[in-house]
N, C-alpha and C. Protein backbone atom coordinates (compact mmCIF):
# COMPACT_ATOMS: atom_id res chain seq x y z
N UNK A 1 -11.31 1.84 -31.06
CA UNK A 1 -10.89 0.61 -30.44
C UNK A 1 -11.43 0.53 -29.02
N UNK A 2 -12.20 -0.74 -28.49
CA UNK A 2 -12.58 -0.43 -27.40
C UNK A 2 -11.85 -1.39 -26.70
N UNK A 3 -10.25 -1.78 -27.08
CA UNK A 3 -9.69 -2.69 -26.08
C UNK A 3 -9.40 -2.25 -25.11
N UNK A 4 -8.38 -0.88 -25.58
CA UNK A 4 -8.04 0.13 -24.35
C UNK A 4 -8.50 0.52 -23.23
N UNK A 5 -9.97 0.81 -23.22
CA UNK A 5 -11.06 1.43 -22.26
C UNK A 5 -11.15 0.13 -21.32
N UNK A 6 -11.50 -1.22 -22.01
CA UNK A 6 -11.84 -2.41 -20.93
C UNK A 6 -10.22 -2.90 -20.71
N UNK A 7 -9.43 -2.98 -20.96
CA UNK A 7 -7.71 -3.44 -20.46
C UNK A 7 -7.68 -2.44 -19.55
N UNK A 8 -7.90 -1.28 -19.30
CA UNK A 8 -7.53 -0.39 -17.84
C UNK A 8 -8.43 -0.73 -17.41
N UNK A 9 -9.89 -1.01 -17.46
CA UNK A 9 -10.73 -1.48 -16.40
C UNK A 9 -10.79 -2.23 -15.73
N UNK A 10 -10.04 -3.57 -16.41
CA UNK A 10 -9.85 -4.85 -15.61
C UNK A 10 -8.11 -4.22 -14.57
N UNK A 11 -7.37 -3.69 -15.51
CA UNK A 11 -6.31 -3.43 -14.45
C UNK A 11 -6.41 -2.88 -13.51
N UNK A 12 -7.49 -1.47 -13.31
CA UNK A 12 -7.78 -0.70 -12.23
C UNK A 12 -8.53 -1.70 -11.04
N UNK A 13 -9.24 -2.71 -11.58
CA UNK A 13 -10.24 -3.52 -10.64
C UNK A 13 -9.37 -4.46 -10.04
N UNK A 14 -8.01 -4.99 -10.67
CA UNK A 14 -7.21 -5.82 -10.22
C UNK A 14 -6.43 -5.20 -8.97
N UNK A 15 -5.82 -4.02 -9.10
CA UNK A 15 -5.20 -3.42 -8.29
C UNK A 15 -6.23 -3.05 -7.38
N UNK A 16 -7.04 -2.27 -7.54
CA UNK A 16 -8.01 -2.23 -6.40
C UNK A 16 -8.11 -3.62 -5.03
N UNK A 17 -8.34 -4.53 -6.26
CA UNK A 17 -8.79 -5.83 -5.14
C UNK A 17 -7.10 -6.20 -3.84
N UNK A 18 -6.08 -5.91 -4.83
CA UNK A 18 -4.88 -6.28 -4.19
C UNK A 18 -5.02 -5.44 -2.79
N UNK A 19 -5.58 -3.98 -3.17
CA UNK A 19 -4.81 -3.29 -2.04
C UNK A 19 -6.22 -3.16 -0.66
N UNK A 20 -7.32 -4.45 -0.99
CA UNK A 20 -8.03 -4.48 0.15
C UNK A 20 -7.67 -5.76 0.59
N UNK A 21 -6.91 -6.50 0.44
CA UNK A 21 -6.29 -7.44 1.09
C UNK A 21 -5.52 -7.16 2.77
N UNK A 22 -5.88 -7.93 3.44
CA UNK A 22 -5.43 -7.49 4.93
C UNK A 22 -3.53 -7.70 4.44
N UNK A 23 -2.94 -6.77 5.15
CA UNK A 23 -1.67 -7.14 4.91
C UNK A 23 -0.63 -7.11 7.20
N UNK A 24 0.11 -7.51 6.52
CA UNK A 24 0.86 -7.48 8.44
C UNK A 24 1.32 -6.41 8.56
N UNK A 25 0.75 -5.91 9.83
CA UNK A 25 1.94 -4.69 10.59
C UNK A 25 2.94 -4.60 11.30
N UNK A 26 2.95 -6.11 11.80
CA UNK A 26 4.12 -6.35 12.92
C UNK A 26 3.72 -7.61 13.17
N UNK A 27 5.13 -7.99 13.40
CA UNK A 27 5.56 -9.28 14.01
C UNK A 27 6.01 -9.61 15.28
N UNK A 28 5.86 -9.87 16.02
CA UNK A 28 6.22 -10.12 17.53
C UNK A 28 6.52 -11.40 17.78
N UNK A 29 7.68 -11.69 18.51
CA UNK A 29 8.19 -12.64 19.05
C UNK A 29 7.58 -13.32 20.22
N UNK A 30 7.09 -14.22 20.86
CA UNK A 30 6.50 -14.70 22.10
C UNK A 30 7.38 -15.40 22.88
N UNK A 31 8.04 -16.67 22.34
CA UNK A 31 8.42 -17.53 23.26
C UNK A 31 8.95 -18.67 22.41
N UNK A 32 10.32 -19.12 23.17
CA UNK A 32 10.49 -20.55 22.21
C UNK A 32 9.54 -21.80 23.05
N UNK A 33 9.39 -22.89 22.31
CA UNK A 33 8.46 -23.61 23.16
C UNK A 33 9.64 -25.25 22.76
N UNK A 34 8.93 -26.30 22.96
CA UNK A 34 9.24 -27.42 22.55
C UNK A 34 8.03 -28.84 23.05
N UNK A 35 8.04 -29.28 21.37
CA UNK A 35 6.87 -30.55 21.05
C UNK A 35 7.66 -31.88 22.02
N UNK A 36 6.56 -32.52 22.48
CA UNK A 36 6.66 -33.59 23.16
C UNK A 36 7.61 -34.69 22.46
N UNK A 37 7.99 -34.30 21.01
CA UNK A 37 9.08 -35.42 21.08
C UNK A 37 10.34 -34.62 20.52
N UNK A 38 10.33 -33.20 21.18
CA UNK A 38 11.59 -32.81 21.69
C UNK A 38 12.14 -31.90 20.35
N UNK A 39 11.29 -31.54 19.35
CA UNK A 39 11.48 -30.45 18.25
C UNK A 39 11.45 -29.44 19.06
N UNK A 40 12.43 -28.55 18.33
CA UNK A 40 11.90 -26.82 18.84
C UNK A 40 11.80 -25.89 18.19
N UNK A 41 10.79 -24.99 18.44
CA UNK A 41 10.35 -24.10 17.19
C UNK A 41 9.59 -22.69 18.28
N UNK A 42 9.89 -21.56 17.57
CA UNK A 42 9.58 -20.71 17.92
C UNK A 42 8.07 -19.88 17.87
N UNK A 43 7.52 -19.23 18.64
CA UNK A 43 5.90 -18.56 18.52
C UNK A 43 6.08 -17.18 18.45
N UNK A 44 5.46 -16.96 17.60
CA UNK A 44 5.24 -15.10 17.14
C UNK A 44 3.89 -15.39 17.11
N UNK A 45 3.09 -13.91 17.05
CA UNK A 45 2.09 -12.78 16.69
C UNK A 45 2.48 -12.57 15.65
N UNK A 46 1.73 -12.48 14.55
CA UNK A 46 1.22 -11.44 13.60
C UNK A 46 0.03 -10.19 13.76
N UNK A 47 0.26 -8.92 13.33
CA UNK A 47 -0.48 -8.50 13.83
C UNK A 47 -1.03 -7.93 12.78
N UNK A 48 -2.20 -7.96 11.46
CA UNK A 48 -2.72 -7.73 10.77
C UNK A 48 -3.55 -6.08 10.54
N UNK A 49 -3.56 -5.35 9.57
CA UNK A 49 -3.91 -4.10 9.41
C UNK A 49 -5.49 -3.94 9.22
N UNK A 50 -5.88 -5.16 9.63
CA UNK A 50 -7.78 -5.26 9.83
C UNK A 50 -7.86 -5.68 11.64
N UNK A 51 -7.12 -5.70 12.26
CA UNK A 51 -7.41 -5.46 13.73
C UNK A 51 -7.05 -7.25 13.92
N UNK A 52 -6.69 -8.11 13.41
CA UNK A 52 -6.82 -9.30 14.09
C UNK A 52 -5.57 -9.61 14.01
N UNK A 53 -5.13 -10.49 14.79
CA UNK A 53 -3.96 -11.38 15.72
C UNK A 53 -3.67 -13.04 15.11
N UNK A 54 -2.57 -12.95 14.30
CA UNK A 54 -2.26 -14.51 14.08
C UNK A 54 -1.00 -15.00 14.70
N UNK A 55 -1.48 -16.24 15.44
CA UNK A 55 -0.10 -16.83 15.54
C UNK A 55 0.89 -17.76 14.27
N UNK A 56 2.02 -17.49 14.54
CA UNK A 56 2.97 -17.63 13.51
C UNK A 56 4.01 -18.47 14.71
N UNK A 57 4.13 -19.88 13.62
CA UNK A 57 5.44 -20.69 14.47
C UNK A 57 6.67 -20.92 13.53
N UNK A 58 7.45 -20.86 14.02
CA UNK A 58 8.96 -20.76 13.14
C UNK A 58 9.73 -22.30 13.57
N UNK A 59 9.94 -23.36 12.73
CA UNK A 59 10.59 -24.39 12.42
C UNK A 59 12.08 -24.38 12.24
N UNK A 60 12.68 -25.49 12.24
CA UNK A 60 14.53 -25.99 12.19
C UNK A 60 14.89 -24.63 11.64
N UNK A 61 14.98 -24.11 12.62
CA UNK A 61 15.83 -22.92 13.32
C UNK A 61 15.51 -22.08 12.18
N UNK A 62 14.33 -21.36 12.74
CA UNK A 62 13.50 -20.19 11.64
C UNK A 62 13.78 -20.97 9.93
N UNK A 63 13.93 -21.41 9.70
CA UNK A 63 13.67 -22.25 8.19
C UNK A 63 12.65 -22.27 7.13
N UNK A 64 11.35 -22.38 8.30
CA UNK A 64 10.10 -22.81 8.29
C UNK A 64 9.27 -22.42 8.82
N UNK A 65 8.57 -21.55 8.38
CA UNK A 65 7.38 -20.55 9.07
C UNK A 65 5.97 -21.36 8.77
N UNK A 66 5.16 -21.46 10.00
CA UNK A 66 4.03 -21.95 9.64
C UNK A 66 2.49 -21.36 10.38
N UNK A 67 1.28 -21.00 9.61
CA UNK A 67 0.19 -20.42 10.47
C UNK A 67 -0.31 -21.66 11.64
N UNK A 68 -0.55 -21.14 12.80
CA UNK A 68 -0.84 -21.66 13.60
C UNK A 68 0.42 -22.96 14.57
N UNK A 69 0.21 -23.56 15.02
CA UNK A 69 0.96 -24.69 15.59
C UNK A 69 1.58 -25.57 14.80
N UNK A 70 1.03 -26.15 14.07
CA UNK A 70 1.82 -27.60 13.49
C UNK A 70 2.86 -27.22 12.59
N UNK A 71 3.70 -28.03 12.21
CA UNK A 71 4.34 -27.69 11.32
C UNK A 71 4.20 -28.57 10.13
N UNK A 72 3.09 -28.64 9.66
CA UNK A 72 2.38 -29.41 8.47
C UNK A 72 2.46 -28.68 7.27
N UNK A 73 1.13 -28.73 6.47
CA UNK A 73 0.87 -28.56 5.19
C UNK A 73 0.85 -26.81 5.53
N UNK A 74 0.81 -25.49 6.42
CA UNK A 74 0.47 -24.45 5.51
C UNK A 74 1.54 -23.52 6.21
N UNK A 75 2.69 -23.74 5.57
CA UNK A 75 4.41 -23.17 5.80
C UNK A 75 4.75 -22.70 4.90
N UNK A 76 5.72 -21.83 4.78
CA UNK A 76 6.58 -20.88 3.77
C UNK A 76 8.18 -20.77 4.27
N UNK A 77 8.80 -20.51 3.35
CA UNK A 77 10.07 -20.39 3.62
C UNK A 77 10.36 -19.26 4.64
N UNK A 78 9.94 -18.21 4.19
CA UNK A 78 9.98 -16.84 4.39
C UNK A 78 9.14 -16.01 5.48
N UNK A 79 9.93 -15.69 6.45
CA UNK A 79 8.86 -15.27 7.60
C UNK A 79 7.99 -14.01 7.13
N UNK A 80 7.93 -13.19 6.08
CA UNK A 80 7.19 -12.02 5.30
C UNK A 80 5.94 -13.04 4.63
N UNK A 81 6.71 -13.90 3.97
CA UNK A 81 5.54 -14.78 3.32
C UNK A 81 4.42 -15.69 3.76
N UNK A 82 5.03 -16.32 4.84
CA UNK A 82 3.85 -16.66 6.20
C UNK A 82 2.94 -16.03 6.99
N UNK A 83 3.48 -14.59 6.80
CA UNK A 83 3.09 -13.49 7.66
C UNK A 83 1.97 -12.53 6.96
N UNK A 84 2.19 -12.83 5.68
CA UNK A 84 1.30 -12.20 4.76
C UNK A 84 -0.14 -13.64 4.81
N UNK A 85 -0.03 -14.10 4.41
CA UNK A 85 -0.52 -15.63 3.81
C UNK A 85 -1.32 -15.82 5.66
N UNK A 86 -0.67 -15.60 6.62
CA UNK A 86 -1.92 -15.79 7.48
C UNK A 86 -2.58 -14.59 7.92
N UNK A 87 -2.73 -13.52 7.34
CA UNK A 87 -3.24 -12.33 7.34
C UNK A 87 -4.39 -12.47 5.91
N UNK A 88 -4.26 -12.99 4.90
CA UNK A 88 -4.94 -12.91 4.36
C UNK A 88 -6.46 -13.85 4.32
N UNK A 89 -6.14 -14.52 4.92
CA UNK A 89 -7.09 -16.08 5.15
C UNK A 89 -8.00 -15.65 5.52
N UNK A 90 -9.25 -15.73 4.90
CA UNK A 90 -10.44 -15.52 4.76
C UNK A 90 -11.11 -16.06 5.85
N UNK A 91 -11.52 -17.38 6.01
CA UNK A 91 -11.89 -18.29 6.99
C UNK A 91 -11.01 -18.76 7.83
N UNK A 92 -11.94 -18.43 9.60
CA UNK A 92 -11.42 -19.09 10.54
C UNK A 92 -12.45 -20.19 11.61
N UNK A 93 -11.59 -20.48 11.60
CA UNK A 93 -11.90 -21.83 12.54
C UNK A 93 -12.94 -21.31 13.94
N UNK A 94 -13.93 -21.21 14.16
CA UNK A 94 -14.32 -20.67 15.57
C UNK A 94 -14.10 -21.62 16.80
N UNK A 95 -14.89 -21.48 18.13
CA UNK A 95 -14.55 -22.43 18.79
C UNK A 95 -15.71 -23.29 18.83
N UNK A 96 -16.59 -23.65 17.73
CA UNK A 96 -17.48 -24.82 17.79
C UNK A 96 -16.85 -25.60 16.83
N UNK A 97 -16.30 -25.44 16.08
CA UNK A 97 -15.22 -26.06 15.50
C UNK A 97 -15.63 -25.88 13.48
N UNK A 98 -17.01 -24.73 13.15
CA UNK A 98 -16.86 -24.34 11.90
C UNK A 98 -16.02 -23.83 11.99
N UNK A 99 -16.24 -23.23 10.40
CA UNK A 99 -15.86 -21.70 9.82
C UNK A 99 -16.38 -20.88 9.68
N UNK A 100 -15.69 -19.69 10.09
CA UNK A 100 -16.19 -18.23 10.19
C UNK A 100 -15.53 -17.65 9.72
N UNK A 101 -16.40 -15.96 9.27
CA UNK A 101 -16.06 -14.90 8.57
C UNK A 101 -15.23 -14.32 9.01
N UNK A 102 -13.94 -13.75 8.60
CA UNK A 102 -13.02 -13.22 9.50
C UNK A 102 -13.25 -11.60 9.76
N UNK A 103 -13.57 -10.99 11.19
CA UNK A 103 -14.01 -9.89 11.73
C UNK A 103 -12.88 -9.30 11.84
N UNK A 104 -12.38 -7.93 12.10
CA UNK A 104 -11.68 -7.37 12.81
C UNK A 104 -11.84 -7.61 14.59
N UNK A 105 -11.09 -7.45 14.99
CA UNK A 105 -11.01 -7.48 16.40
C UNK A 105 -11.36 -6.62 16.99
N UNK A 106 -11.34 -5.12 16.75
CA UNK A 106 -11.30 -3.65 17.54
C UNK A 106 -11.57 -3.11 16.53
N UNK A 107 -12.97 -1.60 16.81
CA UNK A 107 -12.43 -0.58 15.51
C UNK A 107 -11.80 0.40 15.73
N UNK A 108 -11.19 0.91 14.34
CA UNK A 108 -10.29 1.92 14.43
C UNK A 108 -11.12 3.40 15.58
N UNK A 109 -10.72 4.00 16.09
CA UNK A 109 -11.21 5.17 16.46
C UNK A 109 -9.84 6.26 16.33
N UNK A 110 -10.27 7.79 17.10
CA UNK A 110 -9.32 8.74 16.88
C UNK A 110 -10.03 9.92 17.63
């Protein structure tokens, strides 16, 4: 039977891919802030296990976690789940206003 041999192959390749996914190391708190028509919502750091830095804003009173500033389309209930989800994001925004490959920030040394 050669189902066996290719069903662990695809499972071994699946798990593999999961565990090169950037995942969060920490969360940090920054500052509460407040939008010009008087919402308030909180700013964290994420701090990702590939060297890079996301900001994370927290909505009607931590409720609502969202990557970056707005509190639009890319929110989660769950501050783990926002925190993951902007760690994984492939493409970022540079400052000419594409998209870019997402780098680490620093390398590891020792």
């Amino acid at each position: 039977m050669k189902l066996a041999p290719w069903s662990a192959a695809i499972a071994l390749l699946l798990a593999s891919a999961t565990s090169l996914a950037a995942r969060p190391t920490s969360i940090v708190f920054e500052s509460n802030a407040e939008t010009a028509d008087g919402r308030l919502y909180g700013q964290y750091t994420v701090n990702c296990n590939d060297g890079r830095s996301v900001e994370l804003t927290a909505w009607d009173g931590n409720r609502k976690w969202c990557v970056a500033t707005d509190s639009g389309e890319d929110c989660q209930k769950k501050q783990i789940s926002a925190a993951r989800h902007a760690c994984e994001q492939t493409e970022l925004v540079g400052p000419d206003g594409l998209a870019t490959q997402a780098r680490p920030l620093a390398a590891y040394s020792r």
